[in-house]
N, C-alpha and C. Protein backbone atom coordinates (compact mmCIF):
# COMPACT_ATOMS: atom_id res chain seq x y z
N UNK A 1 0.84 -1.19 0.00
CA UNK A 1 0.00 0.00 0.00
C UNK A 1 0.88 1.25 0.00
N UNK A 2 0.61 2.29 -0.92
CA UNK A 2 1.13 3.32 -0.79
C UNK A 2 -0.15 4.65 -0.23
N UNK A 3 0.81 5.42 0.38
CA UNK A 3 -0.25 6.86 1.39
C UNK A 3 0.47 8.05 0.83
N UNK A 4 -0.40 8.72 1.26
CA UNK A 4 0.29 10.22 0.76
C UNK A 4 -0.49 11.18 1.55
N UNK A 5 -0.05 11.87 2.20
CA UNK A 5 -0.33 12.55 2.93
C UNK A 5 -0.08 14.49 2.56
N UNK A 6 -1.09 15.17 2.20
CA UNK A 6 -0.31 16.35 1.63
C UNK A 6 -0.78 17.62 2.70
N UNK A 7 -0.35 18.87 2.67
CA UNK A 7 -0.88 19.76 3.52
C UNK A 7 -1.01 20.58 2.88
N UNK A 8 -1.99 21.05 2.67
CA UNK A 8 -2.91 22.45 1.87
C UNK A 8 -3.30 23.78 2.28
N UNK A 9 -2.16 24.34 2.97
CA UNK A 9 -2.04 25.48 3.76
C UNK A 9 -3.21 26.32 3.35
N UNK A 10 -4.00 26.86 2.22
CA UNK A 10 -4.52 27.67 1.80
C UNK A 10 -6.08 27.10 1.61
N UNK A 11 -5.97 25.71 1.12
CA UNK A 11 -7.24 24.95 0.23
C UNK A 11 -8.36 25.26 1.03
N UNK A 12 -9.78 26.39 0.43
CA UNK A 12 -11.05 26.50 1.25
C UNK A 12 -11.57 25.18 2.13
N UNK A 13 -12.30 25.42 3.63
CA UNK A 13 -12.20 24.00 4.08
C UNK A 13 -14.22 24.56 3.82
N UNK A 14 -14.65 25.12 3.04
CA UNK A 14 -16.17 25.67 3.12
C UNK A 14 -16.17 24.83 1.45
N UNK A 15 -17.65 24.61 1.56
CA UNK A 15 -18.54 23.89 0.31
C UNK A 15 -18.49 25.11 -0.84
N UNK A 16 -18.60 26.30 -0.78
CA UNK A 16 -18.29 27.49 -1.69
C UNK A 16 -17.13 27.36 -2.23
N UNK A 17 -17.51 26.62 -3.40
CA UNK A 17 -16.05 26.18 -3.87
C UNK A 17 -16.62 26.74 -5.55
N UNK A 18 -15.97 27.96 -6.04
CA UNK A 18 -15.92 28.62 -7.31
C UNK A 18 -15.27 27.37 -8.15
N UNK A 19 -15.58 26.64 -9.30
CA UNK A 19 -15.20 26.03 -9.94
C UNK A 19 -14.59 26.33 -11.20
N UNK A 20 -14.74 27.78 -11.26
CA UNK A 20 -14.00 28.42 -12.42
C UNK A 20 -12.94 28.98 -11.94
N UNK A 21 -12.45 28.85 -10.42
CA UNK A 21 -11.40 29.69 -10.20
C UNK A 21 -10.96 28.77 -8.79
N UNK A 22 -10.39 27.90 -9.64
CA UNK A 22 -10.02 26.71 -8.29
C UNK A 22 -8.70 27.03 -7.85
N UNK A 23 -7.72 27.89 -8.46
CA UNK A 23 -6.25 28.25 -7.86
C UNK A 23 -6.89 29.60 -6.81
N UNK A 24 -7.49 30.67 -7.17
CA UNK A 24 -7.05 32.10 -6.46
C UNK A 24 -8.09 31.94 -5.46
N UNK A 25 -9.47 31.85 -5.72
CA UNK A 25 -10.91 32.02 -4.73
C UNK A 25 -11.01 30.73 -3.41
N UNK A 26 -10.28 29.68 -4.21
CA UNK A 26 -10.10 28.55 -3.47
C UNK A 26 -8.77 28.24 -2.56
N UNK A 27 -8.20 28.88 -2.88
CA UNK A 27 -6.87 28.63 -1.91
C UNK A 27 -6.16 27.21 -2.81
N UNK A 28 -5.59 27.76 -4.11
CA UNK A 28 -4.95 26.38 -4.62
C UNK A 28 -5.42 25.11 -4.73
N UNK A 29 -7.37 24.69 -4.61
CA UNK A 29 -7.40 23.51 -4.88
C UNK A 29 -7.25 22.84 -6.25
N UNK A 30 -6.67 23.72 -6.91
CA UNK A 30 -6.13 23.26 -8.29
C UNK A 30 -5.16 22.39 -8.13
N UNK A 31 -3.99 22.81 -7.29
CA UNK A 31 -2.75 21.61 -6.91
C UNK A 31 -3.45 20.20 -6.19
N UNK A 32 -4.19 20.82 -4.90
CA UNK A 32 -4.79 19.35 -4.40
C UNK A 32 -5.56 18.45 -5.94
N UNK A 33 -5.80 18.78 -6.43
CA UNK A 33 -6.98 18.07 -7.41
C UNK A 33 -5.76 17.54 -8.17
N UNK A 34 -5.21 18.35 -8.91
CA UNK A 34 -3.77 17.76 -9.46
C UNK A 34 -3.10 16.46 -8.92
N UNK A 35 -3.11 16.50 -7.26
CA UNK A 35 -2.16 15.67 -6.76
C UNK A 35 -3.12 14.11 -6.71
N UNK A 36 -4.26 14.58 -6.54
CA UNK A 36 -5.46 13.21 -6.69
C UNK A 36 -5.34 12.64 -7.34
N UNK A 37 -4.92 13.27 -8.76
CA UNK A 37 -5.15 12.71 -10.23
C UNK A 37 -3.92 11.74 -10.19
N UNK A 38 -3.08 12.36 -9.75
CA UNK A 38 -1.71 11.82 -10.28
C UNK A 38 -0.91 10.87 -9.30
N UNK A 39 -1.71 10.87 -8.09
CA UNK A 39 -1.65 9.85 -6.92
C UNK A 39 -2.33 8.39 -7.54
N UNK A 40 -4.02 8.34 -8.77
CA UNK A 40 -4.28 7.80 -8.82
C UNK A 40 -4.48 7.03 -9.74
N UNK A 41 -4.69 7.47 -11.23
CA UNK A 41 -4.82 7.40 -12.55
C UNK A 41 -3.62 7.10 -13.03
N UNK A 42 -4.33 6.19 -14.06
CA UNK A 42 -3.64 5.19 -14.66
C UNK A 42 -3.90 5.40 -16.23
N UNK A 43 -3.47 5.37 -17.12
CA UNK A 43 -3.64 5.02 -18.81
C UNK A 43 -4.50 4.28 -19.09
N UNK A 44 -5.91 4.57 -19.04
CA UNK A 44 -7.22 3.53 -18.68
C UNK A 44 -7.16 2.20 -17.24
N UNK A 45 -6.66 3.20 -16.27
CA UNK A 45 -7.03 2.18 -15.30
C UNK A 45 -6.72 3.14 -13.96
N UNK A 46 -6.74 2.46 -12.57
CA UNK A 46 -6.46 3.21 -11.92
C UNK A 46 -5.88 2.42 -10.51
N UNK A 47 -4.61 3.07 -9.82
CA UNK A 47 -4.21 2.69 -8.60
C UNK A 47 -4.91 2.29 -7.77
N UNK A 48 -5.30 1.25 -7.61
CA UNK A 48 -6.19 0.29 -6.23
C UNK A 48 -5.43 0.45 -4.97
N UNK A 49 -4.13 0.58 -5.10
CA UNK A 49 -3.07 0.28 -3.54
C UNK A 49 -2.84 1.47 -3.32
N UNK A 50 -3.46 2.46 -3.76
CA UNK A 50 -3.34 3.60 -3.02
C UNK A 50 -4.39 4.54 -2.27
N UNK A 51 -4.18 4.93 -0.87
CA UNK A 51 -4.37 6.24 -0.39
C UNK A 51 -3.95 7.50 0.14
N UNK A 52 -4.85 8.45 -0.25
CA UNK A 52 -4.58 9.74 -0.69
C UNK A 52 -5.09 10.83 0.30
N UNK A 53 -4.28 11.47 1.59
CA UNK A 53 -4.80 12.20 2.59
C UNK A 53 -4.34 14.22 1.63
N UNK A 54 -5.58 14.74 2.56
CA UNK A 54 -5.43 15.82 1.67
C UNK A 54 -5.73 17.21 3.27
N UNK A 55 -5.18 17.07 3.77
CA UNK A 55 -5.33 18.07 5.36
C UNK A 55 -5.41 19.56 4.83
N UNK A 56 -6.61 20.09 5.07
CA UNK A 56 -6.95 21.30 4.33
C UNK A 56 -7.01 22.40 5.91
N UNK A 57 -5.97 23.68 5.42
CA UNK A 57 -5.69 24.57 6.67
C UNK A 57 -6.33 25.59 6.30
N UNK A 58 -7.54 25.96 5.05
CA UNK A 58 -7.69 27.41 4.41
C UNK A 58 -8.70 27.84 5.38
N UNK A 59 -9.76 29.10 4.77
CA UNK A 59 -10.85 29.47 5.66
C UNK A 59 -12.10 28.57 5.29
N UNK A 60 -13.07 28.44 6.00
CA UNK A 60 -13.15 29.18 7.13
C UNK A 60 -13.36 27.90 8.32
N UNK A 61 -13.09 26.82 8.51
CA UNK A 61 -13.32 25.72 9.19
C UNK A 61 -12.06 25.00 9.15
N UNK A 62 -11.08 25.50 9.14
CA UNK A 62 -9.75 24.50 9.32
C UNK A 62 -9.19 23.87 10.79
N UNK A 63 -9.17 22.73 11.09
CA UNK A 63 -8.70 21.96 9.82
C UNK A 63 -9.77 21.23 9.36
N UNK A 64 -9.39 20.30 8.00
CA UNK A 64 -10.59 19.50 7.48
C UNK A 64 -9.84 18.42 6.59
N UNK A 65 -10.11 17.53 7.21
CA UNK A 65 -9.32 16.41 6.15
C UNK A 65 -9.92 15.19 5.37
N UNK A 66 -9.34 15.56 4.39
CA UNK A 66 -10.09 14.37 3.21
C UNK A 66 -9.18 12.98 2.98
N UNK A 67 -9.88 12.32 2.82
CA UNK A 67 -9.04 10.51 2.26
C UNK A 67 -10.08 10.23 0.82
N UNK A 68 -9.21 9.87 0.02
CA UNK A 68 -9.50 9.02 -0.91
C UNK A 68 -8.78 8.11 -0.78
N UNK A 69 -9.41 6.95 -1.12
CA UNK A 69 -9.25 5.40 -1.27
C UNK A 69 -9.25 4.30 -2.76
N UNK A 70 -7.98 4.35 -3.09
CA UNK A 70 -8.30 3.98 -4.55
C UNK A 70 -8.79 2.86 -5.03
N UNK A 71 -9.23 1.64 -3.89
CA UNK A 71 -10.01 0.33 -4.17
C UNK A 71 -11.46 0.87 -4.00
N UNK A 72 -11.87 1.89 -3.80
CA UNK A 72 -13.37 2.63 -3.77
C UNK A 72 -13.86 3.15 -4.29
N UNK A 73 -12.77 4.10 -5.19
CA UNK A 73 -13.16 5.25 -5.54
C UNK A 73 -14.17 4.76 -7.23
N UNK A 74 -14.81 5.64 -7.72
CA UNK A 74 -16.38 5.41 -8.06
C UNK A 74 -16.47 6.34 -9.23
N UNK A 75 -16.87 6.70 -10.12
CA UNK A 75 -17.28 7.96 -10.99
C UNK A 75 -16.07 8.90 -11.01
N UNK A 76 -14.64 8.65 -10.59
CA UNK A 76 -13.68 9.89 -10.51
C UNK A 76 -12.99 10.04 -11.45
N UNK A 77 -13.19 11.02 -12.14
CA UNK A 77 -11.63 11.16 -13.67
C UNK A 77 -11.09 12.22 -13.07
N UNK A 78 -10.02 12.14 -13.69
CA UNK A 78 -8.50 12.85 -13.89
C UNK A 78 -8.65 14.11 -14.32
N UNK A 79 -9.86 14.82 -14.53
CA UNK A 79 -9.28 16.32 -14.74
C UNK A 79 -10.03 17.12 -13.25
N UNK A 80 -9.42 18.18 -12.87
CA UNK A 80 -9.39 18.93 -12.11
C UNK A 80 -10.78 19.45 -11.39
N UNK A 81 -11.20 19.77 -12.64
CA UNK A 81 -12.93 20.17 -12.22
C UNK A 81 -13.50 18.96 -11.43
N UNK A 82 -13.71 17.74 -12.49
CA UNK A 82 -13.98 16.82 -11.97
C UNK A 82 -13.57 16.03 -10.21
N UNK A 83 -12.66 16.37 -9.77
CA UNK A 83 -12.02 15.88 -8.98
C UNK A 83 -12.63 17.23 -8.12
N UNK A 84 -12.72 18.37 -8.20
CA UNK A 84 -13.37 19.51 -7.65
C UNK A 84 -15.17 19.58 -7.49
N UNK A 85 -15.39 19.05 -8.15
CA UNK A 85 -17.10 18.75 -7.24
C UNK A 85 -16.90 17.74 -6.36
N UNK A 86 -15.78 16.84 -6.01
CA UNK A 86 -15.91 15.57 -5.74
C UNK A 86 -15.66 16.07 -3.86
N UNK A 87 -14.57 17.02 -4.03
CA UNK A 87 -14.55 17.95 -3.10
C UNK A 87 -15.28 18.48 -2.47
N UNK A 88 -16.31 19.03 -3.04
CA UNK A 88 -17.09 19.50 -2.77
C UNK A 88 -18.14 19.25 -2.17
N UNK A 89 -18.42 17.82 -2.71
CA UNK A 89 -19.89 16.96 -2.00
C UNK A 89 -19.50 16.93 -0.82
N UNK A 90 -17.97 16.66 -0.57
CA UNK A 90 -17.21 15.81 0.46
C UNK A 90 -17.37 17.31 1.67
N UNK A 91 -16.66 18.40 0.82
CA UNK A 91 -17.17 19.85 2.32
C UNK A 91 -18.78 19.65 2.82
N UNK A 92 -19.37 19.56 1.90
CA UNK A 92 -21.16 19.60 1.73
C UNK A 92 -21.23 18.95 3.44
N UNK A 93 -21.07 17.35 2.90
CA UNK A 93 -21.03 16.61 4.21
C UNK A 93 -20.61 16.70 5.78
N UNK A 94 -19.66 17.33 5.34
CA UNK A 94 -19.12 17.51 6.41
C UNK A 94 -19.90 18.99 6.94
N UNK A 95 -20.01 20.02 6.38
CA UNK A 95 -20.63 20.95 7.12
C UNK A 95 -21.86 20.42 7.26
N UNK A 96 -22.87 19.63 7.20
CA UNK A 96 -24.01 19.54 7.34
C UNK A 96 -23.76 18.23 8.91
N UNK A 97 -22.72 17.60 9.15
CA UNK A 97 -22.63 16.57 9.68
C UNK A 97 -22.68 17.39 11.53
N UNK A 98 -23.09 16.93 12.22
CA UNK A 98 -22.92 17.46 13.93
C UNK A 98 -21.70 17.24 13.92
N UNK A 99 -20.94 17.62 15.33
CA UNK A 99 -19.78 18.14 15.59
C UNK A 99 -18.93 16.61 16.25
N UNK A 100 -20.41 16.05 16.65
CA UNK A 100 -19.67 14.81 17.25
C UNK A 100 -19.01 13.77 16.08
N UNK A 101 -20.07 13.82 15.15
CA UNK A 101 -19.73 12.95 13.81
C UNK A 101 -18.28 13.31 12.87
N UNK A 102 -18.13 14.57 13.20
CA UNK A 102 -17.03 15.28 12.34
C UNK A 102 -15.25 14.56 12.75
N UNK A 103 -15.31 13.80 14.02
CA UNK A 103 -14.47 13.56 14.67
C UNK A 103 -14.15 11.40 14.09
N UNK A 104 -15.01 11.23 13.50
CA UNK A 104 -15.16 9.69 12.19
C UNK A 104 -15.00 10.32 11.12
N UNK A 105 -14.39 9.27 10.14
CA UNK A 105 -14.62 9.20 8.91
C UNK A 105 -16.11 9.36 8.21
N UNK A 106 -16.44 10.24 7.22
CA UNK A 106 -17.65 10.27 7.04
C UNK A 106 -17.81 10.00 5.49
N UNK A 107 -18.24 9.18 4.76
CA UNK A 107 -18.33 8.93 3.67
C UNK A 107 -19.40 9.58 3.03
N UNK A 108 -18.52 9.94 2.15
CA UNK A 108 -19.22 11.80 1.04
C UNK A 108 -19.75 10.72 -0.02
N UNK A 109 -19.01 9.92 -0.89
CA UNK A 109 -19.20 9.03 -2.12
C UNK A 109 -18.29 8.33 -2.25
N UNK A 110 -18.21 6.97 -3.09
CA UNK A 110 -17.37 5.92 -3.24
C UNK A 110 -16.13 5.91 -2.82
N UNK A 111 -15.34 5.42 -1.82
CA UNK A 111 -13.85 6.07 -1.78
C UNK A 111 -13.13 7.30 -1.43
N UNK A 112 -14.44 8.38 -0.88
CA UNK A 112 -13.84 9.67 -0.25
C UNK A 112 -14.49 9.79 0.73
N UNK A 113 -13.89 10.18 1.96
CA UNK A 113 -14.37 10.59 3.73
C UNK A 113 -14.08 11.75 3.65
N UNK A 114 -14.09 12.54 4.89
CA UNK A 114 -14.05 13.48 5.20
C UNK A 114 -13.92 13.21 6.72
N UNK A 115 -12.98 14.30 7.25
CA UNK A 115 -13.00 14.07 9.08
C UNK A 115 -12.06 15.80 9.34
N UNK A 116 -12.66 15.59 10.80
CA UNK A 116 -11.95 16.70 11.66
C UNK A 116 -10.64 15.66 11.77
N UNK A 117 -9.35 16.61 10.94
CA UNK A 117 -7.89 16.16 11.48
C UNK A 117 -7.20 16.77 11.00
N UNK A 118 -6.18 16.91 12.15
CA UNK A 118 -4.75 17.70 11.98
C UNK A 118 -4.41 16.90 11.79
N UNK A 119 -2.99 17.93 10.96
CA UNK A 119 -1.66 16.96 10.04
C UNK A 119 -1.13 16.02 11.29
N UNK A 120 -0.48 17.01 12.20
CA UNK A 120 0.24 15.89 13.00
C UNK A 120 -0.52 14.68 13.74
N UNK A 121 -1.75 14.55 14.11
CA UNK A 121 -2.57 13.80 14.38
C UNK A 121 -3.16 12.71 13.50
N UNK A 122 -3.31 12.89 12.21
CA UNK A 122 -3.04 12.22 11.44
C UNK A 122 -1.60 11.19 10.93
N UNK A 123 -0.25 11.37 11.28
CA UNK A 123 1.03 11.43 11.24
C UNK A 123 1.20 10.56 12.08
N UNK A 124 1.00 10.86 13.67
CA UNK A 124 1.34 9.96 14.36
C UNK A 124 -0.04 8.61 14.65
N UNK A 125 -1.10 8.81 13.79
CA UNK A 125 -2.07 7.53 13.97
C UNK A 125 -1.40 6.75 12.68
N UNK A 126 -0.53 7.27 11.44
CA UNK A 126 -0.31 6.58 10.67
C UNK A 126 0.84 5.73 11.40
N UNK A 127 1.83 6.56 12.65
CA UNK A 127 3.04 5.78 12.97
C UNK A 127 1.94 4.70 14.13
N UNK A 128 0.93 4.81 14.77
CA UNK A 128 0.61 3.74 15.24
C UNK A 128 0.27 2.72 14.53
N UNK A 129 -0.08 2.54 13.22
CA UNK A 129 -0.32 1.46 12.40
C UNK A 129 0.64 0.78 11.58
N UNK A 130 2.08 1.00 12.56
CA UNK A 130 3.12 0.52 12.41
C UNK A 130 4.25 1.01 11.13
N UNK A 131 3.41 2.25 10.51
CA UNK A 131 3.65 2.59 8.85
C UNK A 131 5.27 3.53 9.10
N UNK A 132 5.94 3.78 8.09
CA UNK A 132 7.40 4.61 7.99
C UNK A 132 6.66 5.92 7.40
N UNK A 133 7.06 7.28 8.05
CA UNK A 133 6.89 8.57 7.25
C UNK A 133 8.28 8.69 6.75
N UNK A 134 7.63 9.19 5.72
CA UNK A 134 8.87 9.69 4.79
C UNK A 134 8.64 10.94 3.92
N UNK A 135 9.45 12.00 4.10
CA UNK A 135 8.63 13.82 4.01
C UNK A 135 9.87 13.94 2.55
N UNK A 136 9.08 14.58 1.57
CA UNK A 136 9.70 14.51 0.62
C UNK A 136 10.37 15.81 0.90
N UNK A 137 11.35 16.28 0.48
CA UNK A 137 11.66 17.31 0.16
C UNK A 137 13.55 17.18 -0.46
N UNK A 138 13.93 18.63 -0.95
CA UNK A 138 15.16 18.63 -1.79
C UNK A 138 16.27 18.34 -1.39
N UNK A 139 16.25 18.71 -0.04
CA UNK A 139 17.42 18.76 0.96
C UNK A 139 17.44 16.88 1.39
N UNK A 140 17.01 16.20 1.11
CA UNK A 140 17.00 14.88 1.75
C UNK A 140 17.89 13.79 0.96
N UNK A 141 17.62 12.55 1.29
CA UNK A 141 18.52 11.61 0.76
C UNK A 141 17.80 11.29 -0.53
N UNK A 142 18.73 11.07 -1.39
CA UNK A 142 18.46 10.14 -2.77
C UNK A 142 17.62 9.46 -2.72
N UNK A 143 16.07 9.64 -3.71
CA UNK A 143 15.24 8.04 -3.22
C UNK A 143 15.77 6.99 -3.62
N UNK A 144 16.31 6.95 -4.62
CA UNK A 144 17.52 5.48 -5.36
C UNK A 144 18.43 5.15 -3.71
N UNK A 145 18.25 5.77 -2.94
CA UNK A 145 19.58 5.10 -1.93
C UNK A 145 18.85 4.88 -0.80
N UNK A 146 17.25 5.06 -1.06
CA UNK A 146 16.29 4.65 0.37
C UNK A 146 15.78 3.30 0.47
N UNK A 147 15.94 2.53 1.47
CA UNK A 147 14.90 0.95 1.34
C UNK A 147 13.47 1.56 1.74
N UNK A 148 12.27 1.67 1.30
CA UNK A 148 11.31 2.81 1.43
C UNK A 148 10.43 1.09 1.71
N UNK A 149 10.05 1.33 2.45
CA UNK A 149 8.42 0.21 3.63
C UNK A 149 7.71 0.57 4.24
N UNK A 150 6.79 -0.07 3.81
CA UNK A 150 5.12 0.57 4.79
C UNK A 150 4.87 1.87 4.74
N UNK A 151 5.02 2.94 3.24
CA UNK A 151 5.45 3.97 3.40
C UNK A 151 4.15 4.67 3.54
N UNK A 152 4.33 5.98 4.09
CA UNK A 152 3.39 7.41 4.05
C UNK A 152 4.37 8.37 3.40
N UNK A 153 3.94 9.38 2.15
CA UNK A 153 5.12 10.00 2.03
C UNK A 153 4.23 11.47 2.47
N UNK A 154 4.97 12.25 3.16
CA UNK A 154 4.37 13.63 3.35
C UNK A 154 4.82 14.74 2.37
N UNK A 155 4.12 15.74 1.98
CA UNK A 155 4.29 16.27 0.71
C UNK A 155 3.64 17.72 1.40
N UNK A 156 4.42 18.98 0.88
CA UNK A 156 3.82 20.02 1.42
C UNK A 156 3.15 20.61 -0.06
N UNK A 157 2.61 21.71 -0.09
CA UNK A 157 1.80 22.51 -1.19
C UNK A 157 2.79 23.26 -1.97
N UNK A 158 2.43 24.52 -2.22
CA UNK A 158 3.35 25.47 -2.83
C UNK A 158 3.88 26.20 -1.58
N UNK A 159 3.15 26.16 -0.50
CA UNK A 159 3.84 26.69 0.53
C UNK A 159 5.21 26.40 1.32
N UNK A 160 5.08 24.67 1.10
CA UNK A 160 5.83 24.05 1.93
C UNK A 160 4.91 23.30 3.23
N UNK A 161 5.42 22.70 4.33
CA UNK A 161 4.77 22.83 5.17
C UNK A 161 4.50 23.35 6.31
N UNK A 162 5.72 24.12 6.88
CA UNK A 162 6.11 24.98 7.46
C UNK A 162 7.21 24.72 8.62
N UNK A 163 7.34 25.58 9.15
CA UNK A 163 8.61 25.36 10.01
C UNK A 163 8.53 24.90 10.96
N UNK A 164 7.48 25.00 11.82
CA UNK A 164 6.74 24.06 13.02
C UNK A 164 6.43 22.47 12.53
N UNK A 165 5.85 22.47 11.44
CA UNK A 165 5.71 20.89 11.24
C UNK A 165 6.79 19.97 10.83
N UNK A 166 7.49 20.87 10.19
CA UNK A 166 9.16 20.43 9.70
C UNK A 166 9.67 19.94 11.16
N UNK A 167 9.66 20.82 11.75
CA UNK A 167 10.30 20.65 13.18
C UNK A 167 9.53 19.18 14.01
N UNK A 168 8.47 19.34 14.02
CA UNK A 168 7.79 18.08 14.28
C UNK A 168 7.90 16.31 13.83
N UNK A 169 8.61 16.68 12.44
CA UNK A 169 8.52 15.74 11.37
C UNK A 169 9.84 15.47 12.09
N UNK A 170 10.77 15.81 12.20
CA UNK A 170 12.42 15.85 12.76
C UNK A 170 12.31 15.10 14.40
N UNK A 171 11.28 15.72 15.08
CA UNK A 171 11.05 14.80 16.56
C UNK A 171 10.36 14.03 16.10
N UNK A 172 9.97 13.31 14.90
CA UNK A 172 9.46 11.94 15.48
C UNK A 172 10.12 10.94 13.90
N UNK A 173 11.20 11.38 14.08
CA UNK A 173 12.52 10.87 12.98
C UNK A 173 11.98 10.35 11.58
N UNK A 174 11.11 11.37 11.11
CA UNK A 174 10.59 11.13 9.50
C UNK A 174 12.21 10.92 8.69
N UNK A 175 11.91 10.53 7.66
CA UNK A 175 12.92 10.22 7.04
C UNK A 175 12.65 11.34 5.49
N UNK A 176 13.62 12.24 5.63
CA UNK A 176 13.29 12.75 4.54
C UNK A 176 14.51 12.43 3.00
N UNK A 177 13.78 12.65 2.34
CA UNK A 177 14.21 11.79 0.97
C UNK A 177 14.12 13.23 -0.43
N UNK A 178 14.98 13.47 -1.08
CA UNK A 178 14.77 13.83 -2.06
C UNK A 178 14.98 13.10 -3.60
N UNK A 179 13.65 13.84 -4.49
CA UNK A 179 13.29 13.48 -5.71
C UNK A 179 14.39 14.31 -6.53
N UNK A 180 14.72 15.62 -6.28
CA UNK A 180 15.41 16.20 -7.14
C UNK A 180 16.35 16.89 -6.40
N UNK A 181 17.04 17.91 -7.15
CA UNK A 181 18.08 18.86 -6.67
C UNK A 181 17.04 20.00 -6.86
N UNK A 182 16.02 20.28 -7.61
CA UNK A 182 15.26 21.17 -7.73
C UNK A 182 13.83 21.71 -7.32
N UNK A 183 12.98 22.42 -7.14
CA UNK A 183 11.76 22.59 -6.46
C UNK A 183 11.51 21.89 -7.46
N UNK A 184 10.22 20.71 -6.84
CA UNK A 184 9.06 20.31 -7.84
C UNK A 184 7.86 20.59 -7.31
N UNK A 185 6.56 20.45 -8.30
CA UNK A 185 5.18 20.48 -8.00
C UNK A 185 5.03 19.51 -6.95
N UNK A 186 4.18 19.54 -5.82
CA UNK A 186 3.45 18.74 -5.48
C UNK A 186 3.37 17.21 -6.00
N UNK A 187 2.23 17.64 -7.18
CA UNK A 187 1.79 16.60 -7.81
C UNK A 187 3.04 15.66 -8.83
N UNK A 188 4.22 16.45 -9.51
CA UNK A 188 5.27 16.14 -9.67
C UNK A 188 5.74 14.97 -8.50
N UNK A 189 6.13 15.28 -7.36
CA UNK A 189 6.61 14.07 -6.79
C UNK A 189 5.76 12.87 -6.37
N UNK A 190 4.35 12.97 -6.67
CA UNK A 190 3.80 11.97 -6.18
C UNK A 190 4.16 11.04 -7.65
N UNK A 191 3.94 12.09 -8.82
CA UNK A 191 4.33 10.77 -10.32
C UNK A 191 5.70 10.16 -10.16
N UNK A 192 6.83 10.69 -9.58
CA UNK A 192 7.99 10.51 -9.45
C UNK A 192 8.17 9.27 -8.58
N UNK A 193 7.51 9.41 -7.20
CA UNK A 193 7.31 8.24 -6.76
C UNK A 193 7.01 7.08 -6.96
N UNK A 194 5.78 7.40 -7.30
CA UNK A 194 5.01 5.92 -8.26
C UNK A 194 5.90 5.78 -9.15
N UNK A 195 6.61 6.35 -10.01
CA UNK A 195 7.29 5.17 -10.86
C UNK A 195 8.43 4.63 -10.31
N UNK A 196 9.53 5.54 -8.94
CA UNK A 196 10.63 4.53 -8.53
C UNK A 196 10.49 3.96 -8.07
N UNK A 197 8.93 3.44 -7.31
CA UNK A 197 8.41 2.39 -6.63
C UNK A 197 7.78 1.06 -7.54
N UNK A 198 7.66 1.43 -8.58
CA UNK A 198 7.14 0.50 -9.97
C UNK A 198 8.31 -0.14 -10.50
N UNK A 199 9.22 0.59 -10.64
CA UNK A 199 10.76 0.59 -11.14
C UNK A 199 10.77 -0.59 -10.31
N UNK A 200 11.00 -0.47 -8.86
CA UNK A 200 11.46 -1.37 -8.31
C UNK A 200 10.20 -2.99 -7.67
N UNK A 201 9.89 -2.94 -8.39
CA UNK A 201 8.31 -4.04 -7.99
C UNK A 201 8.03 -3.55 -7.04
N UNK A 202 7.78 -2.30 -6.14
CA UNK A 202 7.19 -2.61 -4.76
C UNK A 202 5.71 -2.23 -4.88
């Protein structure tokens, strides 16, 4: 199984989601939708062994966190819009859900929840399920020189993720790994991944 865990410093956590203007009105859910696609889709088919966490910090209800599940997922294509109503049902739910319910997984449609969760709370329930974090970024080791198992990889936005969670990621000995010598997209390292993990049968 592969995870991915991303943080969306900006991404609206409200159902008012402008669909003609998914980078500026929305807080960048153009990149999150991007990173869905490319976490999951396949050349007529699609990643079953993967899930896809999406921890949204924008206004006005943050935090708010989404999972897709790629042995579930239902009606979802690969372009942006599409992947942006899907979002959307998923805020719908959740603002309509009581406060006690918000604290479960709440299933919006085939393969997507919704829940009250912080990044790091999320992070360390993935290290109770015995899983390895591994935080991508430039400054890290070669992925060609990592034995990478049971992975979660953490992935920040265009922001990064910040200096407090960096710092967090460091006390609880994430392993950070770099894809390049250079900034990449988001959604860039999740394709990067999937293939040195294909590369290598895992």
């Amino acid at each position: 199984m592969r995870e991915f865990i991303f943080k969306a410093n900006k991404t609206i956590t409200s159902s008012n989601i402008n669909l003609k203007d998914l980078p500026g009105s929305c807080g960048r859910l153009d990149l999150l939708c991007r990173c869905v696609s490319d976490a999951f889709f396949l050349s007529h088919d699609i990643r079953r062994d993967v899930i896809f966490y999406a921890v949204l910090y924008g206004q006005p209800n943050p935090p708010v966190c989404l999972k897709f599940v790629g042995s579930e997922l239902k009606k979802v294509s690969p372009d942006e819009r599409n992947i942006a109503i899907f979002v959307k049902k998923a805020l719908k739910k959740f603002e309509e859900s009581d406060e006690d319910q918000r604290n479960d997984w709440i299933l919006s449609t085939p393969g997507i929840y919704v829940r009250r969760n912080d990044f790091r709370d999320l992070i360390l329930e993935k290290i109770n399920e015995g899983k390895n974090i591994y935080y991508l970024h430039k400054d890290g080791e070669d992925v060609e020189n990592v034995d990478i198992k049971n992975p979660v990889f953490v992935i920040g936005d265009h922001i990064g993720i910040g200096e407090e969670d960096e710092k967090f990621l460091e006390s609880i000995n994430a392993k950070k790994i770099s894809l390049s010598p250079l900034e990449l997209h988001a959604n860039h390292c999740i394709t990067i991944i999937h293939n040195v993990l294909d590369r290598k049968g895992f």
